[in-house]
C-alpha atoms as a PDB file:
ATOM      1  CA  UNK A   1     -39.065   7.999 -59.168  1.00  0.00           C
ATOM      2  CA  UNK A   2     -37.802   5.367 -56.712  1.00  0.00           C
ATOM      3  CA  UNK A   3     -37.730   5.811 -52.598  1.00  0.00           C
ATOM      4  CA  UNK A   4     -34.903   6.523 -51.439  1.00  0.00           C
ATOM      5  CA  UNK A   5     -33.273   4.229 -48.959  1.00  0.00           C
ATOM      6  CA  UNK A   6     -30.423   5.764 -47.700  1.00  0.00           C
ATOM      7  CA  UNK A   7     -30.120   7.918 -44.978  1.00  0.00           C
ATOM      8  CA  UNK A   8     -29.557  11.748 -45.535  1.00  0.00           C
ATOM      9  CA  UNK A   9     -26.535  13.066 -44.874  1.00  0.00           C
ATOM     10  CA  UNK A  10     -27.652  15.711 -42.707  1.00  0.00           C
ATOM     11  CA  UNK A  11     -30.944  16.700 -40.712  1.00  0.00           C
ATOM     12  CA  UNK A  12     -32.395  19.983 -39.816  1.00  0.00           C
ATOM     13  CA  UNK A  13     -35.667  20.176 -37.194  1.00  0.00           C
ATOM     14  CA  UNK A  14     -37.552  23.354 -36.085  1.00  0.00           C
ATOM     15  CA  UNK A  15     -40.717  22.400 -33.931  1.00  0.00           C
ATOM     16  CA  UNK A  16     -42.551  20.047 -35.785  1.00  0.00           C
ATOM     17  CA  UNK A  17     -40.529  20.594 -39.137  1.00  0.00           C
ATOM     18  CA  UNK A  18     -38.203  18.707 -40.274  1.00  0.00           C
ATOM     19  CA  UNK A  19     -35.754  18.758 -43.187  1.00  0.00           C
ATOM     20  CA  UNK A  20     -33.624  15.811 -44.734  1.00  0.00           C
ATOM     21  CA  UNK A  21     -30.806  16.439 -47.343  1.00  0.00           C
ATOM     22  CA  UNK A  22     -30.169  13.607 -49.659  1.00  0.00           C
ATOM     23  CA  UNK A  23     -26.714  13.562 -51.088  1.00  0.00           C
ATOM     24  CA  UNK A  24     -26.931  11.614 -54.687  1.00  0.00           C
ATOM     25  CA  UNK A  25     -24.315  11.086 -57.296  1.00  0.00           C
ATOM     26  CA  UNK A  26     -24.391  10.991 -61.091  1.00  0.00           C
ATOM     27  CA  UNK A  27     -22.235  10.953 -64.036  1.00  0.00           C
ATOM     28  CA  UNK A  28     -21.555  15.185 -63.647  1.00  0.00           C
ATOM     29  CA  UNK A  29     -21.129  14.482 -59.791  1.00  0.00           C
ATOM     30  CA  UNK A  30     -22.763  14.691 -56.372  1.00  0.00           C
ATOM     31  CA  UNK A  31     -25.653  17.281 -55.994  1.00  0.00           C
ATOM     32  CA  UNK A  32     -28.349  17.280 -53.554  1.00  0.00           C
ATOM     33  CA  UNK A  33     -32.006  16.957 -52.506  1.00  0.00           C
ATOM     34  CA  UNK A  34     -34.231  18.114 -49.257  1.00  0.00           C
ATOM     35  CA  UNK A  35     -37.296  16.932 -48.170  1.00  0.00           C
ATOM     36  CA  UNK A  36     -39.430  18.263 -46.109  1.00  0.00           C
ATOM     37  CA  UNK A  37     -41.977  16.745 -43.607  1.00  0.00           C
ATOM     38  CA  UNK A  38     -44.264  17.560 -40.421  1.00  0.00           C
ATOM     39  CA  UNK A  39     -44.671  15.494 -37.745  1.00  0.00           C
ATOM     40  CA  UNK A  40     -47.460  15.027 -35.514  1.00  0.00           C
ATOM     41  CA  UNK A  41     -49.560  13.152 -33.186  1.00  0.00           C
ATOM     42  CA  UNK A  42     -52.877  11.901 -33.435  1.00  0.00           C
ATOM     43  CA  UNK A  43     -53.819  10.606 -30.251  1.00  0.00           C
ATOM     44  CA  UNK A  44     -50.801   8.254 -29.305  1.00  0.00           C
ATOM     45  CA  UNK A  45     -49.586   7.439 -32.744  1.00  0.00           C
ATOM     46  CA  UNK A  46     -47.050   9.901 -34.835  1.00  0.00           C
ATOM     47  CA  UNK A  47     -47.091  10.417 -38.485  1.00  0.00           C
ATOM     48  CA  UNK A  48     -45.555  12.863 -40.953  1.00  0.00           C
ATOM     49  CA  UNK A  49     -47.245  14.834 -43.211  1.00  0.00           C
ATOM     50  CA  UNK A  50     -45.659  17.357 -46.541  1.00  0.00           C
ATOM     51  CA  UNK A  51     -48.775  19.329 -45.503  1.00  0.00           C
ATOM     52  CA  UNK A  52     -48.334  22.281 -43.832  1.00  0.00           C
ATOM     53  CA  UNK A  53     -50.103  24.409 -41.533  1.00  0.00           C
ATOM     54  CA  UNK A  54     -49.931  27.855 -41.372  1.00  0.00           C
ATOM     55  CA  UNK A  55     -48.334  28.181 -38.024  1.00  0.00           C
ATOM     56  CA  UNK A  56     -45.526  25.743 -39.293  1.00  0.00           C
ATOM     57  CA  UNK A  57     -44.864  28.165 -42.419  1.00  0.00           C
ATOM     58  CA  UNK A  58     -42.082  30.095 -40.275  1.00  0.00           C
ATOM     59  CA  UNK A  59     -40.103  26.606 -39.082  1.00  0.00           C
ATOM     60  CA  UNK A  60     -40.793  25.695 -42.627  1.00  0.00           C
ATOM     61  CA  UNK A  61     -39.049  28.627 -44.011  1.00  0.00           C
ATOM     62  CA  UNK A  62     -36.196  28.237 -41.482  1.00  0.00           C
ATOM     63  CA  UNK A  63     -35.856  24.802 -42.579  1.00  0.00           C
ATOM     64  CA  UNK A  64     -35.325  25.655 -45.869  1.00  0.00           C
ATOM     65  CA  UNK A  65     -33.091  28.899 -45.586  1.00  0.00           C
ATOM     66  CA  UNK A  66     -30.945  26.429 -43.430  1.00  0.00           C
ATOM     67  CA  UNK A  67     -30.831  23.381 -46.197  1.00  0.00           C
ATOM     68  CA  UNK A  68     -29.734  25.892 -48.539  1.00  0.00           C
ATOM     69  CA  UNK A  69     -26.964  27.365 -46.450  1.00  0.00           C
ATOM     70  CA  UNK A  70     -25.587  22.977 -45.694  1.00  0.00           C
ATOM     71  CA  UNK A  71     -25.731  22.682 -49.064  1.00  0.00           C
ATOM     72  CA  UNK A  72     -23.779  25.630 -50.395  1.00  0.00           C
ATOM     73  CA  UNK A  73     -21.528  25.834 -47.500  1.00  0.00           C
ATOM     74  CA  UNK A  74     -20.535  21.781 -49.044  1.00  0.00           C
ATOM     75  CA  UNK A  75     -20.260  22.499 -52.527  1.00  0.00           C
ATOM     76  CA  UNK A  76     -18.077  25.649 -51.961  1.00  0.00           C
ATOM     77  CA  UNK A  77     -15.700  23.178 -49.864  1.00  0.00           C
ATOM     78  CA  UNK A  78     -16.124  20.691 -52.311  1.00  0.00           C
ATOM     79  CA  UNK A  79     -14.267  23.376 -54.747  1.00  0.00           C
ATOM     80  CA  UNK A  80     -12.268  24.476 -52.798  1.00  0.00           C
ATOM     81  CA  UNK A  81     -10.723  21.061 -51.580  1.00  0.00           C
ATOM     82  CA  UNK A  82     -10.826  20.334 -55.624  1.00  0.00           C
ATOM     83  CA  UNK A  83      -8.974  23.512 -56.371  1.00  0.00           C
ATOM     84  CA  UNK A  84     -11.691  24.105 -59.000  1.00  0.00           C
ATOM     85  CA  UNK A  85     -12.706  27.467 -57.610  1.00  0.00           C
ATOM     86  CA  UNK A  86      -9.228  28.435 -55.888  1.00  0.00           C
ATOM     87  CA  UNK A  87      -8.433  32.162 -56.769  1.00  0.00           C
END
């Protein structure tokens, strides 16, 4: 799979955690990805790691429970806005 160069469209931190959501579009339509990264400092350089500690498990969960809720809250306005799911 390539990199990604784009930015995400939306960013979600907690402590050292930090989640990026990638908006990409194919032939069906957009859908979405998250990644997921720790930062930290070792001596007076950063870095990011997609290892975890356990400490960072809660902010890590967070994260994620938040990504989920950006990227349902969108796609129910996306169908909305499209009349698709009207009632």
């Amino acid at each position: 799979m390539s990199e990604n160069t784009t930015k995400p469209v939306h960013r979600i931190r907690y402590g050292n955690v930090s989640a990026a959501i990638w908006a990409n579009n194919s032939q069906a339509g957009y859908f979405y990805n998250t990644t997921f990264c720790r930062v930290y400092k070792d001596g007076t350089v950063w870095g990011e790691s997609a290892s975890f500690e356990d400490r960072d498990l809660p902010n890590l969960a967070k994260a994620a429970a938040d990504a989920h809720s950006w990227i349902y809250q969108r796609k129910a306005e996306a169908r909305t806005v499209s009349g698709e799911g009207a009632v």
